[in-house]
C-alpha atoms as a PDB file:
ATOM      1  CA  UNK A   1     -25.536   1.043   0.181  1.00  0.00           C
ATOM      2  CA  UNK A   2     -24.596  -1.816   2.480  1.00  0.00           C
ATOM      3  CA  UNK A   3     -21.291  -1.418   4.263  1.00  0.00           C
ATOM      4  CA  UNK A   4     -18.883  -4.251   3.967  1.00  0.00           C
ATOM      5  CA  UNK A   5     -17.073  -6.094   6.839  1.00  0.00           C
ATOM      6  CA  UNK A   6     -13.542  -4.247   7.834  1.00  0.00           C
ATOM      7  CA  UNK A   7     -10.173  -6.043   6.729  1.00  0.00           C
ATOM      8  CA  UNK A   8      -8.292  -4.362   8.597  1.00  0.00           C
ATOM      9  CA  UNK A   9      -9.334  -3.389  12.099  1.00  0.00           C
ATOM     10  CA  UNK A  10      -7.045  -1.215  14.446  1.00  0.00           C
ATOM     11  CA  UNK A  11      -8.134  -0.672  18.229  1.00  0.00           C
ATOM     12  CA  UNK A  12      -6.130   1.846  20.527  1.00  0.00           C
ATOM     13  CA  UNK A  13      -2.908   0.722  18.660  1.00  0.00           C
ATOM     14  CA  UNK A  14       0.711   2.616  19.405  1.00  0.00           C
ATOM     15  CA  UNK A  15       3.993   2.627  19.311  1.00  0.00           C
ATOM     16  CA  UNK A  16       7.012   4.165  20.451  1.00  0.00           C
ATOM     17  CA  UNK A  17      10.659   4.165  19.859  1.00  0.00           C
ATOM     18  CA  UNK A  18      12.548   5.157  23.012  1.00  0.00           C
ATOM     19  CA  UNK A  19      11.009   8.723  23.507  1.00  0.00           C
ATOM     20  CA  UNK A  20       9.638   9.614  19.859  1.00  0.00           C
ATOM     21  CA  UNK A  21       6.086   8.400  19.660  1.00  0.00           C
ATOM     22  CA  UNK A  22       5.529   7.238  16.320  1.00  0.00           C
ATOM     23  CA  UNK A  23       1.730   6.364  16.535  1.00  0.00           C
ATOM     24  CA  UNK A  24      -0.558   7.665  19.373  1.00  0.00           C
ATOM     25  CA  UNK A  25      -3.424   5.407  20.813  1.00  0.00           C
ATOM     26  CA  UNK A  26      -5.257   4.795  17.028  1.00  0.00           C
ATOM     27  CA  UNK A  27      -8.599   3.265  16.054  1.00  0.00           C
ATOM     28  CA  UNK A  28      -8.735   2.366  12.027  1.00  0.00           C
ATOM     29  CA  UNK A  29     -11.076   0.683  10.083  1.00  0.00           C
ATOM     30  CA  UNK A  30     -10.817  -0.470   6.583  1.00  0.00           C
ATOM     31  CA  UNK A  31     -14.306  -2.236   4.788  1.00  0.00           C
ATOM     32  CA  UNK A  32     -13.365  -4.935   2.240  1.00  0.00           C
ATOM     33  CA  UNK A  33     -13.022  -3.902  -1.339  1.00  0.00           C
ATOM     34  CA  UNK A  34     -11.904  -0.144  -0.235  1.00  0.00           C
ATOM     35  CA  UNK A  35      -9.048   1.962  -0.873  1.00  0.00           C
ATOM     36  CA  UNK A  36      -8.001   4.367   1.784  1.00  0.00           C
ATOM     37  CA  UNK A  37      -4.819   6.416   1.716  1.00  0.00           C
ATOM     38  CA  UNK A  38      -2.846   7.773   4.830  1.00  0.00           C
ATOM     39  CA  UNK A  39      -1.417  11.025   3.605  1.00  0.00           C
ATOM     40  CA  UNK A  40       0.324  13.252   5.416  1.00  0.00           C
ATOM     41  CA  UNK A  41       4.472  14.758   5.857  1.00  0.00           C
ATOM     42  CA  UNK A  42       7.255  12.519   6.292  1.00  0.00           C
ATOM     43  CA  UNK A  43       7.840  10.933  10.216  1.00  0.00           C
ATOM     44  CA  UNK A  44       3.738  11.425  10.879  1.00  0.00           C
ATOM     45  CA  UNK A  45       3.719   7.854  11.381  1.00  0.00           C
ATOM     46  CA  UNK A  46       2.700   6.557   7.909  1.00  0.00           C
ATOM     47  CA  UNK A  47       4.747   3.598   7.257  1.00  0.00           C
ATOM     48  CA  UNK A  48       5.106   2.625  11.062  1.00  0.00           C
ATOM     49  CA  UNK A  49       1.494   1.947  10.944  1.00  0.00           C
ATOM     50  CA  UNK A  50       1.820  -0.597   7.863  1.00  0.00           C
ATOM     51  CA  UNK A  51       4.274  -2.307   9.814  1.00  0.00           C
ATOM     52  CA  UNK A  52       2.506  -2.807  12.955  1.00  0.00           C
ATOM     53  CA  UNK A  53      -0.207  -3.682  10.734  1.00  0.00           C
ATOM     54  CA  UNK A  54       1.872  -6.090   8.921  1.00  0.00           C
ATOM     55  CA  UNK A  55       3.186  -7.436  12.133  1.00  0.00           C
ATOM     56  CA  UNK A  56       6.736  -6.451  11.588  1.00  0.00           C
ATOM     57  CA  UNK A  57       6.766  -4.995  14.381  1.00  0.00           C
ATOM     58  CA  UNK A  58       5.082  -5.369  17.582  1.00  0.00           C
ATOM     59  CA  UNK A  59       2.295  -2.643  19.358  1.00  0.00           C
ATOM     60  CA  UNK A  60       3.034  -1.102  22.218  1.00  0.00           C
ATOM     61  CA  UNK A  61      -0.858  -1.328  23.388  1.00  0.00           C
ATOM     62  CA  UNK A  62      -3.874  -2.254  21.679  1.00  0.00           C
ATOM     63  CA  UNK A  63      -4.819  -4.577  18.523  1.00  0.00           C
ATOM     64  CA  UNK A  64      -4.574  -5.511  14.897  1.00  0.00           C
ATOM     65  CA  UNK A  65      -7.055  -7.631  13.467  1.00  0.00           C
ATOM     66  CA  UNK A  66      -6.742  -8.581   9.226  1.00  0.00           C
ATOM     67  CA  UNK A  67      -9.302 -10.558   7.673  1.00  0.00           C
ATOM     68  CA  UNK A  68     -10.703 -11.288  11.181  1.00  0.00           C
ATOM     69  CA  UNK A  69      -7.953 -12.717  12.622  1.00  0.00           C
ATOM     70  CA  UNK A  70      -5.682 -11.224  15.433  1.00  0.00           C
ATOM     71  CA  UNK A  71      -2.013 -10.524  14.152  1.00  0.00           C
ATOM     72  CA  UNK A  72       0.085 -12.165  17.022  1.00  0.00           C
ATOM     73  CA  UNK A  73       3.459 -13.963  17.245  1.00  0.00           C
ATOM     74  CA  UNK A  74       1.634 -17.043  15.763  1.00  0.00           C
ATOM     75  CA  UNK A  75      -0.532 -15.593  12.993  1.00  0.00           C
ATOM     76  CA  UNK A  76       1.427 -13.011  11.476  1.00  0.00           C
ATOM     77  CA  UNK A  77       3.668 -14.811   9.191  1.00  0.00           C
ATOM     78  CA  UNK A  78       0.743 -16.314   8.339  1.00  0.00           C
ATOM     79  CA  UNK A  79      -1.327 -13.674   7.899  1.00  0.00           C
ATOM     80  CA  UNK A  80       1.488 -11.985   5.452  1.00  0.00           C
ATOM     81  CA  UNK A  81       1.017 -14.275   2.900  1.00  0.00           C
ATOM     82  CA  UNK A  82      -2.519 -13.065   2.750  1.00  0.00           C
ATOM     83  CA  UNK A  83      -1.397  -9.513   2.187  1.00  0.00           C
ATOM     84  CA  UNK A  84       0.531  -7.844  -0.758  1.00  0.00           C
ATOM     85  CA  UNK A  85       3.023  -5.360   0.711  1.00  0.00           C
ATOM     86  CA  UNK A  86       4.741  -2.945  -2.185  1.00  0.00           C
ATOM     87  CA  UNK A  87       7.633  -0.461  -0.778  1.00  0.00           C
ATOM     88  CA  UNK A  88       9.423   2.408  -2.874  1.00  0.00           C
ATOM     89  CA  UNK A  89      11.049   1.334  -6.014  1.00  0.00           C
ATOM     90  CA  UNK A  90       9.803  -2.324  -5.637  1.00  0.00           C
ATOM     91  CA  UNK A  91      11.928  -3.622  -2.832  1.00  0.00           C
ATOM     92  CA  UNK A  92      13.362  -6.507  -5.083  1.00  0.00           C
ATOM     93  CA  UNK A  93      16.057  -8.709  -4.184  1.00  0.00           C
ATOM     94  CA  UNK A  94      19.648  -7.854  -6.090  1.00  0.00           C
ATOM     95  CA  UNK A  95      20.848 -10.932  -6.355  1.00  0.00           C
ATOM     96  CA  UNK A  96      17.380 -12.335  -8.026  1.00  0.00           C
ATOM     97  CA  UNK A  97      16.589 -11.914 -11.354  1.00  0.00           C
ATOM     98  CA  UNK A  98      12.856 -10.011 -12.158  1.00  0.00           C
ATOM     99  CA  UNK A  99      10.975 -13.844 -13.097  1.00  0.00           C
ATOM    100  CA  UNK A 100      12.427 -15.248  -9.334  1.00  0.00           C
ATOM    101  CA  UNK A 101      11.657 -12.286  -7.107  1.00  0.00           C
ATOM    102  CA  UNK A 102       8.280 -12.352  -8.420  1.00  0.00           C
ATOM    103  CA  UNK A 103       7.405 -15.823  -7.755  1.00  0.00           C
ATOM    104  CA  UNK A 104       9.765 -16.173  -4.571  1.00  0.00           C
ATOM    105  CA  UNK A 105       7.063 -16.494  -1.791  1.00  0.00           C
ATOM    106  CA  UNK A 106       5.494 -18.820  -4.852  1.00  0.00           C
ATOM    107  CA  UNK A 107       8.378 -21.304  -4.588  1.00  0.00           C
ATOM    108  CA  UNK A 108       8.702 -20.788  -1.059  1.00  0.00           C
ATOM    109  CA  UNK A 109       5.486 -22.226  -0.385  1.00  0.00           C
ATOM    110  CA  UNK A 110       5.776 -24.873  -2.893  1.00  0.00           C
ATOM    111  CA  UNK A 111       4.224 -24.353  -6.245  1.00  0.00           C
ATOM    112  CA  UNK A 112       5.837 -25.383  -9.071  1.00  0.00           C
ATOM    113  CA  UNK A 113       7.076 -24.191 -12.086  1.00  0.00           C
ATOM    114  CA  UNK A 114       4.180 -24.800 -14.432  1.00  0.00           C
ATOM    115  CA  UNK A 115       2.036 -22.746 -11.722  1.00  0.00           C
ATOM    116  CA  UNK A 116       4.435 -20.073 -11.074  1.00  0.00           C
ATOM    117  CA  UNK A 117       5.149 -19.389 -14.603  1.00  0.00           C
ATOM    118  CA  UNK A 118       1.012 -19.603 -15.385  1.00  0.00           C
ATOM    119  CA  UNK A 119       0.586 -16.952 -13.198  1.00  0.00           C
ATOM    120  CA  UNK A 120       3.316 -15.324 -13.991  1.00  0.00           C
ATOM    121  CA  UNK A 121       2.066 -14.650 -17.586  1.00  0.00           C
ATOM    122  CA  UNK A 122      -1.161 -13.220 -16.320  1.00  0.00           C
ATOM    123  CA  UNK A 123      -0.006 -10.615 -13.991  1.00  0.00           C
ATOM    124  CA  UNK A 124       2.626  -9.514 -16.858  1.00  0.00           C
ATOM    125  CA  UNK A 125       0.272  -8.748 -19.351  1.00  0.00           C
ATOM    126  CA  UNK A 126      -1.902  -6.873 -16.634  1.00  0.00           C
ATOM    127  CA  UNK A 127       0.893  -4.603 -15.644  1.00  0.00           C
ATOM    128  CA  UNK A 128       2.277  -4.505 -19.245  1.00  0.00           C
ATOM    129  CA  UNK A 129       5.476  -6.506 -18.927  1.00  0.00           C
ATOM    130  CA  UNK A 130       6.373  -8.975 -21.405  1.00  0.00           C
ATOM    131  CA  UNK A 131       9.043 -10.448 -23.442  1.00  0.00           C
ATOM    132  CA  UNK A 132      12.823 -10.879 -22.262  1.00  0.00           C
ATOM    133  CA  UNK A 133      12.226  -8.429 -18.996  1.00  0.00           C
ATOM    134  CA  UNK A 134      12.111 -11.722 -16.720  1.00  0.00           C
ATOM    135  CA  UNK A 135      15.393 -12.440 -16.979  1.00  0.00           C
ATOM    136  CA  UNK A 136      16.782  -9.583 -15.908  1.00  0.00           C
ATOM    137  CA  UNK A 137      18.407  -8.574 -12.835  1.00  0.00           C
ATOM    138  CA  UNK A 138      17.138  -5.086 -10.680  1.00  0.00           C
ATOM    139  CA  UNK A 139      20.211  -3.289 -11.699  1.00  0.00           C
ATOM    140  CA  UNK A 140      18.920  -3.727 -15.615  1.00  0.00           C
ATOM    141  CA  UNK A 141      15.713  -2.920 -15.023  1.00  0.00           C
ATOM    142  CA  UNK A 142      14.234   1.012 -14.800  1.00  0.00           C
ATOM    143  CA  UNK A 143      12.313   2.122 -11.670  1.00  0.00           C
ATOM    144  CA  UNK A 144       9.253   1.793 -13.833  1.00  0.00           C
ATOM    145  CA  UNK A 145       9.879  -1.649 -14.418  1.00  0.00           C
ATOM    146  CA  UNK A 146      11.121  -2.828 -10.795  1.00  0.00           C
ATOM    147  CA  UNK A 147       7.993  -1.185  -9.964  1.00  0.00           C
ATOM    148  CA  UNK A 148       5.901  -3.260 -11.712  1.00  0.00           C
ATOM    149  CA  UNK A 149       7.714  -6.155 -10.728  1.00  0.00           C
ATOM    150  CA  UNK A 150       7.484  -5.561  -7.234  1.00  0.00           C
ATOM    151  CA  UNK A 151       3.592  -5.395  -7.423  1.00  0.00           C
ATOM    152  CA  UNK A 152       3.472  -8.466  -9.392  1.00  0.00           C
ATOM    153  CA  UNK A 153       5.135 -10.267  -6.897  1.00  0.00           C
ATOM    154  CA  UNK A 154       2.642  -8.997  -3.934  1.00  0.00           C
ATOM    155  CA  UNK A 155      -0.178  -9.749  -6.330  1.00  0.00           C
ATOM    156  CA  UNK A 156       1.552 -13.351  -6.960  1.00  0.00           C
ATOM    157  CA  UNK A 157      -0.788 -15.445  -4.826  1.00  0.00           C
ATOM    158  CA  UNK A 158      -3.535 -13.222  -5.356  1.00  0.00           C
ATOM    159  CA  UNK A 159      -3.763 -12.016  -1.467  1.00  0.00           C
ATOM    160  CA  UNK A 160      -7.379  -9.929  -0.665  1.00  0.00           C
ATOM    161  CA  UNK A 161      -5.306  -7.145   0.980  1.00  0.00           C
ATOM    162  CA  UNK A 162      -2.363  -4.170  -0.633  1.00  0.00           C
ATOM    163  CA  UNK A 163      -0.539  -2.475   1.672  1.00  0.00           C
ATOM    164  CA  UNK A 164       1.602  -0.130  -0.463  1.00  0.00           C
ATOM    165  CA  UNK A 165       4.270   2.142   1.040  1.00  0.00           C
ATOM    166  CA  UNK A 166       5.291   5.167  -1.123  1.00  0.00           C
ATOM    167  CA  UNK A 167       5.037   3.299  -3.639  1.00  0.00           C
ATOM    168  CA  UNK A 168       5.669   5.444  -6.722  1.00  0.00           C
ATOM    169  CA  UNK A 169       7.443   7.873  -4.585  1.00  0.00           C
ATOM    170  CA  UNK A 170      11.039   7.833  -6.722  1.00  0.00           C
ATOM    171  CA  UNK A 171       9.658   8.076  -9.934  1.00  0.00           C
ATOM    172  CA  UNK A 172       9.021  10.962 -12.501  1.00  0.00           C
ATOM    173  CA  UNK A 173       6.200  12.648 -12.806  1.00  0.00           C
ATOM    174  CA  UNK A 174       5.104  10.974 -16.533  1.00  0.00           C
ATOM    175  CA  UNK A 175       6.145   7.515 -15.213  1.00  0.00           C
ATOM    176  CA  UNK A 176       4.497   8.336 -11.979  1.00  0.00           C
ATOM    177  CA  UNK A 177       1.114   9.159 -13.834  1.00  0.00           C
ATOM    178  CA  UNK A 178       1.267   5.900 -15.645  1.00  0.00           C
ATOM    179  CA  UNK A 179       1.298   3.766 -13.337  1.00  0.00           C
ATOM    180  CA  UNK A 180      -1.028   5.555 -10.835  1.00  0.00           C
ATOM    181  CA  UNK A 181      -3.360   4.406 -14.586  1.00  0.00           C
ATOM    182  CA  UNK A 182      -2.091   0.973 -14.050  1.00  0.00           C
ATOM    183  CA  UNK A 183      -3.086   0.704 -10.286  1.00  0.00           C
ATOM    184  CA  UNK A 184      -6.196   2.495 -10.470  1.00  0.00           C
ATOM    185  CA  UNK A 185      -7.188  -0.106 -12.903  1.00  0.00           C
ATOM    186  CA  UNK A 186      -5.815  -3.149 -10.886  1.00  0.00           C
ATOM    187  CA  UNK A 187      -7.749  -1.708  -7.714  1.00  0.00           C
ATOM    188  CA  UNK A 188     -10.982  -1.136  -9.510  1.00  0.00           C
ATOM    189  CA  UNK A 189     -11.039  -4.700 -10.914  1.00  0.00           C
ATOM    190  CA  UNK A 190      -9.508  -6.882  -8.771  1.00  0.00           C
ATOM    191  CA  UNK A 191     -11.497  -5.718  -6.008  1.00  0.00           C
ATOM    192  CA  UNK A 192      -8.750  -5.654  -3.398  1.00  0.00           C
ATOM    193  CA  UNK A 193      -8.919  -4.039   0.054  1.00  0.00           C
ATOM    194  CA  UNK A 194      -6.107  -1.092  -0.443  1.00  0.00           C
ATOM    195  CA  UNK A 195      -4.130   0.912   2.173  1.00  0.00           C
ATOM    196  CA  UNK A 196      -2.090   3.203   0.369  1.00  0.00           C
ATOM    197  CA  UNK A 197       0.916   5.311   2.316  1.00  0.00           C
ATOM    198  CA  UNK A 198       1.462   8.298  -0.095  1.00  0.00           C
ATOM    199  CA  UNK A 199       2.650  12.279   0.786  1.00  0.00           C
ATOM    200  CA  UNK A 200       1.224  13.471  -2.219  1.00  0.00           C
ATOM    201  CA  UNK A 201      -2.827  14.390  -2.068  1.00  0.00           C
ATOM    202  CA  UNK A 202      -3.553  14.063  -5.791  1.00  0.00           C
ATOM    203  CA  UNK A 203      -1.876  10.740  -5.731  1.00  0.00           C
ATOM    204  CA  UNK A 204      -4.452   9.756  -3.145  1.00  0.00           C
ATOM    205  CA  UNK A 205      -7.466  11.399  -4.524  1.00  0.00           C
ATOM    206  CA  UNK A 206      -6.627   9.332  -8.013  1.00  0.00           C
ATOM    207  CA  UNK A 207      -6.327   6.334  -6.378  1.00  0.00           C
ATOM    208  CA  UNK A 208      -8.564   6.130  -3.418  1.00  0.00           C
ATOM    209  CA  UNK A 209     -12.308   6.174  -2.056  1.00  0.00           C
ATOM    210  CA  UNK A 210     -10.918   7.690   1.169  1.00  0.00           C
ATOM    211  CA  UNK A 211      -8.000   9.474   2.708  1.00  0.00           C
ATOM    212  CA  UNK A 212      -6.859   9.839   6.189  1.00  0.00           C
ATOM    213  CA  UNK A 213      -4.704  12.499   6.810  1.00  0.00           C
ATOM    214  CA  UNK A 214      -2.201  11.350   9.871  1.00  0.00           C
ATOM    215  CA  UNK A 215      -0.066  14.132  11.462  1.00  0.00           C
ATOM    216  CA  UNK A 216       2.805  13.260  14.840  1.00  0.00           C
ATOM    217  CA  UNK A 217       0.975   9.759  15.046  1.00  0.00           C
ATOM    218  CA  UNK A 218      -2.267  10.698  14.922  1.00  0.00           C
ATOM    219  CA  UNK A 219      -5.095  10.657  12.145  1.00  0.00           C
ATOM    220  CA  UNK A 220      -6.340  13.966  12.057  1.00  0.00           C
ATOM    221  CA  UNK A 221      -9.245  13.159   9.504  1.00  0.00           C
ATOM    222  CA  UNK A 222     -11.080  10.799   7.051  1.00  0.00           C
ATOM    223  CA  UNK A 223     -12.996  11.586   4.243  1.00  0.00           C
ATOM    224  CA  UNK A 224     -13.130  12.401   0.596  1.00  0.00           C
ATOM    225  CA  UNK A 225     -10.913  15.164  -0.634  1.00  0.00           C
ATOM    226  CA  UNK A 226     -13.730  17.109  -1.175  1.00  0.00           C
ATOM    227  CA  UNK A 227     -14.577  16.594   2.459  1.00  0.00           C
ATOM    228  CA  UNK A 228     -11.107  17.669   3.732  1.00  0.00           C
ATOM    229  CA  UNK A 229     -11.263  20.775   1.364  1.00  0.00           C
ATOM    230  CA  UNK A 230     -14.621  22.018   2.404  1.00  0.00           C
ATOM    231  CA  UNK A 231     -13.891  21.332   6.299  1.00  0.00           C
ATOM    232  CA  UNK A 232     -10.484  20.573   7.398  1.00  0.00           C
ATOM    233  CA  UNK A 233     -10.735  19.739  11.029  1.00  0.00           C
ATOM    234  CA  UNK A 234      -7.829  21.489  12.205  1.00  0.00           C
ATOM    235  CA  UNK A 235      -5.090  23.971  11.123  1.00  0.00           C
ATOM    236  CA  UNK A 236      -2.473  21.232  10.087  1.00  0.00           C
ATOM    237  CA  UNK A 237      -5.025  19.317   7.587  1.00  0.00           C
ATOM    238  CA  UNK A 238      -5.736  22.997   5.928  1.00  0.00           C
ATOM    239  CA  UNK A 239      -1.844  23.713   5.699  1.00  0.00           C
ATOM    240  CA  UNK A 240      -1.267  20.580   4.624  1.00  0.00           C
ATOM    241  CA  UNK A 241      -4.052  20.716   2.018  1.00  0.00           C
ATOM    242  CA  UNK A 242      -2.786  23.995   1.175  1.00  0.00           C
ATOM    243  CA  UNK A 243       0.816  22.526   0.310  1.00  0.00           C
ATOM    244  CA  UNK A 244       0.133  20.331  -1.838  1.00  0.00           C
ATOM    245  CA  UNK A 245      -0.917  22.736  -4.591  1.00  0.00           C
ATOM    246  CA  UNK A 246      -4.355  20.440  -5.781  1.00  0.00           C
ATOM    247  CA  UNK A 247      -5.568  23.166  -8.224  1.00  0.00           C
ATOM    248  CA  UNK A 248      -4.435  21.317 -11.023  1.00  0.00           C
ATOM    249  CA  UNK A 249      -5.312  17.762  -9.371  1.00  0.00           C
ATOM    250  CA  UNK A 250      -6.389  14.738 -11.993  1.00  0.00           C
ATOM    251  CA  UNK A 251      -9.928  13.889 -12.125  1.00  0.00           C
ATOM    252  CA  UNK A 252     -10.792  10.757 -10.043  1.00  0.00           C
ATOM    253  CA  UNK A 253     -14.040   9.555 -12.426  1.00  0.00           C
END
């Protein structure tokens, strides 16, 4: 099988906040069309690594390259609106009802109505939201449903990379496993370039071809679960396997 070009392309990237050292020196790669999740406990680094990625903030040394292109001062807000970025319990906007935080980048950028609305109506019925929802504000709207809004808008202008941050992490456990349905669907045949920040293994195993397993800024591992099961590389990726109780883990086929 012939490997695709990388997305996503990190070279001796870090960062640090005062003394804590969120990410250590990191290479990353990501091939086009792939889903890799970065598991691992909360402060390993996780979500600081989406945002250097996204260029919300700024590395410390080394490089980020998406779809080819460096992320600097001058690209990145550029570069954003090539990337779908969905945080914990959809990140919408209060004051905004559900139809005009989906389509605000939309509008921002100037499409009009008849276009917003058009696409609009095809990303509802793939995440299963129809009828009066779109007129409602956050507040009136379950963390199932701001959920779904939240990844319509970053699929909105149809953008060849996800980066999603926890992003089923407040949910229950029956909601959760619906919508892990829903996005292992969307991945699968949209053909999107994926990195998913999750804690939970099974989550990432459903979801993923890959998983890295990132520990104090620094990824541990890569591979396939059953890769990390058969030969953790360390102590810390077979505790951490060991916590996460996968003996009753979905199947991934």
């Amino acid at each position: 099988m012939t490997s695709r070009a990388p997305a996503i392309v990190l070279r001796d990237v870090s960062k640090t906040y005062g003394e804590k050292r969120a990410v250590l020196p990191t290479d990353l790669e990501i091939e086009t069309a792939h889903c890799l999740a970065l598991v691992g406990a909360s402060g390993s680094g996780k979500s600081t690594l989406l945002r250097l990625i996204l260029g919300l903030v700024a590395t410390d040394t080394g490089s980020v390259s998406l779809l080819g292109e460096l992320v600097g001062v001058k690209t990145a807000v550029p570069l954003r609106r090539r990337i779908g970025y969905v945080i914990q319990d959809g990140g919408l906007f209060p004051h905004l009802s559900a139809r005009d935080n989906a389509t605000l980048v939309a509008r921002h950028i100037g499409w009009d109505e008849a276009r917003c609305e058009k696409r609009l109506a095809e990303l509802a019925l793939m995440v299963g939201l129809t009828g009066t929802i779109w007129d409602r504000y956050p507040v009136e709207l379950s963390g199932g449903e701001r959920q779904r809004v939240g990844l319509v808008r970053a699929l909105m202008l149809d953008p060849p990379v996800l980066l999603l941050d926890e992003p089923l992490g407040a949910l229950d456990p029956v909601l959760r496993a619906h919508l892990q349905d829903d996005l292992r669907t969307i991945f699968r045949e949209l053909g999107k370039t994926v990195l998913l920040v999750t804690h939970d293994m099974a989550e990432a195993a459903y979801l993923a071809d890959e998983i890295a397993v990132m520990h104090e800024g620094v990824v541990l591992q890569r591979g396939s679960l059953q890769d990390l099961r058969a030969q953790p590389s360390s102590g810390v990726v077979a505790d951490f396997l060991r916590a996460q109780r996968l003996d009753g883990l979905r199947a991934s086929s």
